[in-house]
C-alpha atoms as a PDB file:
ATOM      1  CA  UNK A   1     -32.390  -0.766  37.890  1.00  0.00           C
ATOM      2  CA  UNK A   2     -32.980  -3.908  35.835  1.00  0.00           C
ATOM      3  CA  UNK A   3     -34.651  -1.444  32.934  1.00  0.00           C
ATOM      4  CA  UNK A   4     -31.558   0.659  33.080  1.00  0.00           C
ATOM      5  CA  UNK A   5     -29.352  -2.089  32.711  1.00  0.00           C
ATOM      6  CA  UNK A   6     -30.929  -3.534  29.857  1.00  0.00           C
ATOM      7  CA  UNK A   7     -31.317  -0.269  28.180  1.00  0.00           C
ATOM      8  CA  UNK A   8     -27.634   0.610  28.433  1.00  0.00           C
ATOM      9  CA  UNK A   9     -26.934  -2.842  27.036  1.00  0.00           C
ATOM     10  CA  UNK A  10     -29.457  -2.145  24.029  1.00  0.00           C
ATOM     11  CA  UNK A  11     -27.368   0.765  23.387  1.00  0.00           C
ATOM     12  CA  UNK A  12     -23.898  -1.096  23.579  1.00  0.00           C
ATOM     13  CA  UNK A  13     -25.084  -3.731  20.883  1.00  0.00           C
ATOM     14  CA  UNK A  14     -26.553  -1.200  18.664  1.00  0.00           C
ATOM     15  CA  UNK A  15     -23.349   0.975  19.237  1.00  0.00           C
ATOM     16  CA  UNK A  16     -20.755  -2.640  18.365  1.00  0.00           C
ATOM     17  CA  UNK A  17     -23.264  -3.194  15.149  1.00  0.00           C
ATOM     18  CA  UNK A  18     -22.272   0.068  13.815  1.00  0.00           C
ATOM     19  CA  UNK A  19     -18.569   0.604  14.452  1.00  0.00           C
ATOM     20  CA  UNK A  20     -18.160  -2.321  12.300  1.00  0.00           C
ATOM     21  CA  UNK A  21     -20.215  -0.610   9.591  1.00  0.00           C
ATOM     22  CA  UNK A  22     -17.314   0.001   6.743  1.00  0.00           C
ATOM     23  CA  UNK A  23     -17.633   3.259   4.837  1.00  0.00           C
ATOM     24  CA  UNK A  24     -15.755   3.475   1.597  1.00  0.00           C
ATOM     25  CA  UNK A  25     -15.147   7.213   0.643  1.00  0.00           C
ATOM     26  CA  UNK A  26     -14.332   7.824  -2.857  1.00  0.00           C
ATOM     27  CA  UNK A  27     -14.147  10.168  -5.730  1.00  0.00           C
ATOM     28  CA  UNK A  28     -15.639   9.082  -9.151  1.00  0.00           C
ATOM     29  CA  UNK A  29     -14.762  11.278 -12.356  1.00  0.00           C
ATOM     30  CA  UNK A  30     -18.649  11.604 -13.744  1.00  0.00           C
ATOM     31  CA  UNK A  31     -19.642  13.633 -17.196  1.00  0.00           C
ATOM     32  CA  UNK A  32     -22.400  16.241 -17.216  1.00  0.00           C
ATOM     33  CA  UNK A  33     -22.666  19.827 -17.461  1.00  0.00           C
ATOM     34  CA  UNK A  34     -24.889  21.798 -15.348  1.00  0.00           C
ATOM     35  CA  UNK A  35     -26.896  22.519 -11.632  1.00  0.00           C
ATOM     36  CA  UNK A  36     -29.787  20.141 -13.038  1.00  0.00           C
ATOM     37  CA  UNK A  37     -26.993  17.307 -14.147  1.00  0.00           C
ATOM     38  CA  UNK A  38     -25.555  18.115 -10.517  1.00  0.00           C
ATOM     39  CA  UNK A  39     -29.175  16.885  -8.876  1.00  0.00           C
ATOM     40  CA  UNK A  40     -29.943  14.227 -11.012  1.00  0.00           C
ATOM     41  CA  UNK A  41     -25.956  12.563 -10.503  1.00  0.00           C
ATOM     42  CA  UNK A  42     -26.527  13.164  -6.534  1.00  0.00           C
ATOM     43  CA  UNK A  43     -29.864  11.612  -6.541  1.00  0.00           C
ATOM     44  CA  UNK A  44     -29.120   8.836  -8.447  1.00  0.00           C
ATOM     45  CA  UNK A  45     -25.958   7.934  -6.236  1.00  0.00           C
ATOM     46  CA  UNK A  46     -27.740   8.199  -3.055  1.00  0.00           C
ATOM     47  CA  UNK A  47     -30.797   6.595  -4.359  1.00  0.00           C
ATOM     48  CA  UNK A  48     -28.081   3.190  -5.036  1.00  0.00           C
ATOM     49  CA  UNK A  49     -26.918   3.867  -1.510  1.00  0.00           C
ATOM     50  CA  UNK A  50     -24.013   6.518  -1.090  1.00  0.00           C
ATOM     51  CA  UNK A  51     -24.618   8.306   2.303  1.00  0.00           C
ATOM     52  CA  UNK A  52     -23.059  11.292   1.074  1.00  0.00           C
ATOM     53  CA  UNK A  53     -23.128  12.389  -2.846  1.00  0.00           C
ATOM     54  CA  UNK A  54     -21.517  15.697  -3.641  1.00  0.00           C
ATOM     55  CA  UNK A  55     -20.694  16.087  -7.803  1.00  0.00           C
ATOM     56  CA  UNK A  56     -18.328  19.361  -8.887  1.00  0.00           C
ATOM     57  CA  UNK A  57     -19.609  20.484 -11.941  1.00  0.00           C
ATOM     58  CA  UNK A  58     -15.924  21.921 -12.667  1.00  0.00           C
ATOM     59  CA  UNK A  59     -13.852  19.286 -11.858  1.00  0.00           C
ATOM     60  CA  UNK A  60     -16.299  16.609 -13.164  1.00  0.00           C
ATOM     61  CA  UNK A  61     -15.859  14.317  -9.463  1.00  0.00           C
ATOM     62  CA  UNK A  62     -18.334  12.588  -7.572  1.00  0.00           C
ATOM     63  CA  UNK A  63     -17.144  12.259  -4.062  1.00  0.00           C
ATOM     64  CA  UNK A  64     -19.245   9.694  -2.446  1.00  0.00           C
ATOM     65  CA  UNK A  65     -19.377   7.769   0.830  1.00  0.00           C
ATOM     66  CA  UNK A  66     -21.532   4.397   1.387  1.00  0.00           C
ATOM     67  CA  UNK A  67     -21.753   1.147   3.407  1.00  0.00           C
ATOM     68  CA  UNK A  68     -19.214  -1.636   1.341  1.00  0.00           C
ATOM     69  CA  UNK A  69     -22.063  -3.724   3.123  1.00  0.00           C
ATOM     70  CA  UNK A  70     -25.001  -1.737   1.025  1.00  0.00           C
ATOM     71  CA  UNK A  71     -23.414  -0.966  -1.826  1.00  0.00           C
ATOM     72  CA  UNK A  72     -20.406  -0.470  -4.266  1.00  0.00           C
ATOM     73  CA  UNK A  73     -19.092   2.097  -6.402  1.00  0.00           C
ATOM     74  CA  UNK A  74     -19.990  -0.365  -9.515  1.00  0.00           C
ATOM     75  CA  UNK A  75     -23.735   0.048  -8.191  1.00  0.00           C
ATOM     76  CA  UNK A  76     -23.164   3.598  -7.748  1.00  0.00           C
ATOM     77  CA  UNK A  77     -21.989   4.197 -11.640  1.00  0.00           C
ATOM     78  CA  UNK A  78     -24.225   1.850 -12.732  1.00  0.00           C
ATOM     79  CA  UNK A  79     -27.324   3.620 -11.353  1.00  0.00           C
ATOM     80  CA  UNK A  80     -25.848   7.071 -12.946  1.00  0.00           C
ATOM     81  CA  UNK A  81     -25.158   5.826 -16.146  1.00  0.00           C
ATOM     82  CA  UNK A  82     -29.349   4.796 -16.170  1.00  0.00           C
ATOM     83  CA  UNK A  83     -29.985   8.797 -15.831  1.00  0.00           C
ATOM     84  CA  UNK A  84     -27.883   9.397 -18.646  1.00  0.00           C
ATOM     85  CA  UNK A  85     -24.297  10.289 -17.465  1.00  0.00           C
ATOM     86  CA  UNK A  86     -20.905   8.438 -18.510  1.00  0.00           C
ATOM     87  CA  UNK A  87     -18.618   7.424 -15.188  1.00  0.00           C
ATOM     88  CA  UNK A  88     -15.646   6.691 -15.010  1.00  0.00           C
ATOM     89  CA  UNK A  89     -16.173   2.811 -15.337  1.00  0.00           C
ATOM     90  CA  UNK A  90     -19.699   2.691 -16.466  1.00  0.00           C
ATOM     91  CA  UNK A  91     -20.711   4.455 -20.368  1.00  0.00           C
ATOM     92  CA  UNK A  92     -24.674   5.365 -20.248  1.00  0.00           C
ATOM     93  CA  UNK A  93     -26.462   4.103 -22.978  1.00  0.00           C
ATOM     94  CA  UNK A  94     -27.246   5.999 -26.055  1.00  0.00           C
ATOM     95  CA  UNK A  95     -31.383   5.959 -25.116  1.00  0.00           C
ATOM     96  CA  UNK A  96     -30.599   7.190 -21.594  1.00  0.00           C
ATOM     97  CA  UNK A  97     -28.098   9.917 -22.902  1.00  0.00           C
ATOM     98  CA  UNK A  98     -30.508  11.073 -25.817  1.00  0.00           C
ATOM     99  CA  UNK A  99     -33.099  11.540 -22.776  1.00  0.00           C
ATOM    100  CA  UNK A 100     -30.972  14.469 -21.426  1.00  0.00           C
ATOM    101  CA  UNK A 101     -32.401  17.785 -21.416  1.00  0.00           C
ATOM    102  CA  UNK A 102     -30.463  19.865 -23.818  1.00  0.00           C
ATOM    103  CA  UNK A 103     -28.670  21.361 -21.282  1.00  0.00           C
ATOM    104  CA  UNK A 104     -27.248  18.789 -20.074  1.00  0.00           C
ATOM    105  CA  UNK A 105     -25.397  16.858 -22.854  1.00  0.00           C
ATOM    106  CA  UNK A 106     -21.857  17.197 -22.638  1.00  0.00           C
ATOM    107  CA  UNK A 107     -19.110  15.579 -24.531  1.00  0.00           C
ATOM    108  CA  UNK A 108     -19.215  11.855 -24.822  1.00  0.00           C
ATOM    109  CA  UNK A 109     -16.150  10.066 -23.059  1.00  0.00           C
ATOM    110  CA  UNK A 110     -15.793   7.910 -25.895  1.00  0.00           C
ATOM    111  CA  UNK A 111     -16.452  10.718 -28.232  1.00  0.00           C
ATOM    112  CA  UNK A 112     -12.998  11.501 -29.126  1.00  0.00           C
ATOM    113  CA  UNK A 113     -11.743   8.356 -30.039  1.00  0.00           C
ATOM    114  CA  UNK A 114     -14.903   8.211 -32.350  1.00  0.00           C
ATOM    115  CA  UNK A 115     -14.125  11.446 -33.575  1.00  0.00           C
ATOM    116  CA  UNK A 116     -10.403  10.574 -34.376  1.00  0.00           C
ATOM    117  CA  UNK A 117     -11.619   7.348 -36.152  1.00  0.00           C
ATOM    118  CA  UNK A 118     -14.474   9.832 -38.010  1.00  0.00           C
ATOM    119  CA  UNK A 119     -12.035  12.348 -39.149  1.00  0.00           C
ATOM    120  CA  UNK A 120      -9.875   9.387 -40.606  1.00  0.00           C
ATOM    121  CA  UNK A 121     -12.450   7.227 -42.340  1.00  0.00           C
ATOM    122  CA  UNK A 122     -15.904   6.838 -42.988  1.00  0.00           C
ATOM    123  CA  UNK A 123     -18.087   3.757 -44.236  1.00  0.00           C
ATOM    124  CA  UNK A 124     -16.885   4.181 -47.578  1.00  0.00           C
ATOM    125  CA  UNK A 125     -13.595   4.299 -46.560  1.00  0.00           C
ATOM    126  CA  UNK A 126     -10.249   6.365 -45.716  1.00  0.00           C
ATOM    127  CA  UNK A 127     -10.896  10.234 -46.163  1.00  0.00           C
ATOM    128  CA  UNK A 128      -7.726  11.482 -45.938  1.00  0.00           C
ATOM    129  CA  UNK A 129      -4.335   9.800 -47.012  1.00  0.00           C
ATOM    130  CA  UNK A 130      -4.846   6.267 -47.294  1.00  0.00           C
ATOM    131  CA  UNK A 131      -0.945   5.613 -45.783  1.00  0.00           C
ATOM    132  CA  UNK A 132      -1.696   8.034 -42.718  1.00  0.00           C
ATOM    133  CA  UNK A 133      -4.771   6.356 -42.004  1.00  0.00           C
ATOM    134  CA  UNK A 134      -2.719   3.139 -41.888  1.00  0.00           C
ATOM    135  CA  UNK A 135      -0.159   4.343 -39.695  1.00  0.00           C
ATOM    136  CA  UNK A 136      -2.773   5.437 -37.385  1.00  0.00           C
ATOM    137  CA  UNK A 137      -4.130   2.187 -36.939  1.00  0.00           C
ATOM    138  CA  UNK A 138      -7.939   4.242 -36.887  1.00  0.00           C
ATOM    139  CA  UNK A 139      -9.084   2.171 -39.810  1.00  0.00           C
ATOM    140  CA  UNK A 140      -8.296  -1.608 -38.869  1.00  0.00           C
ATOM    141  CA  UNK A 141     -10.736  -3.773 -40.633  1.00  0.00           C
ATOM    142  CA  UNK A 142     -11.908  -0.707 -43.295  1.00  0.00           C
ATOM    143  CA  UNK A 143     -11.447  -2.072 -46.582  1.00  0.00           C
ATOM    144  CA  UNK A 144      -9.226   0.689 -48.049  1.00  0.00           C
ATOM    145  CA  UNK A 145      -6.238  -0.015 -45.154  1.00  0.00           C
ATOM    146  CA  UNK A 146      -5.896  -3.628 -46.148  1.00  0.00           C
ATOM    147  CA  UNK A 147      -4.928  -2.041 -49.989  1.00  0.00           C
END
């Protein structure tokens, strides 16, 4: 009787620890482009503690669930962005991008508003019309826009 009693006990602490466990569910917009970007993003997001890691290659979301106690989303993004893939709040480094299998590089996050700047001027200065690259704003700094 005794044993049974401090077995069900046992189980009534374990059971209080855990209901006060709080999961955070959430759905991060990550980059990447294939089934061997959908693996690595997974992996790396349970490997910084997400319970549950599901990434849609289509839509480009994570949806993730973790222990607030465990883990955050920042530690989430942040260990993505080491295998290479931009997050919505975290930008992988160059070295870790560059380490992508061929496959798997997709179009940088910040890539368009490099682009935009790129199609306006360039290190020797404005390309196009020097007055619409002013206007623009792209070429603050760039000799040719303070003419």
């Amino acid at each position: 009787m005794k044993t049974i009693s401090i077995a069900l006990l046992l189980c009534g602490v374990f059971q209080f620890n855990t209901s006060f466990a709080q999961k955070e569910k959430e759905t991060i917009p990550v980059w990447g482009s294939c089934g061997m970007c959908k693996a690595k993003i997974e992996n790396a997001a349970k490997e910084a503690g997400a319970d549950k890691a599901k990434w849609n290659p289509e839509t480009k979301e994570l949806s993730v669930s973790y222990d607030v106690s465990k883990t955050s989303s920042v530690k989430i993004q942040e260990a993505i962005a080491k295998t290479g893939y931009d997050t919505r709040d975290v930008t992988a480094d160059q070295t870790a991008y560059n380490s992508l299998h061929g496959c798997c590089k997709y179009e940088r996050k910040a890539a368009s508003a490099v682009s935009q700047k790129t199609a306006c001027c360039s290190m020797e200065g404005c390309v196009k019309d020097i007055e619409a690259c002013r206007q623009k704003g792209c070429c603050k700094g760039m000799t040719c826009c303070k003419q």
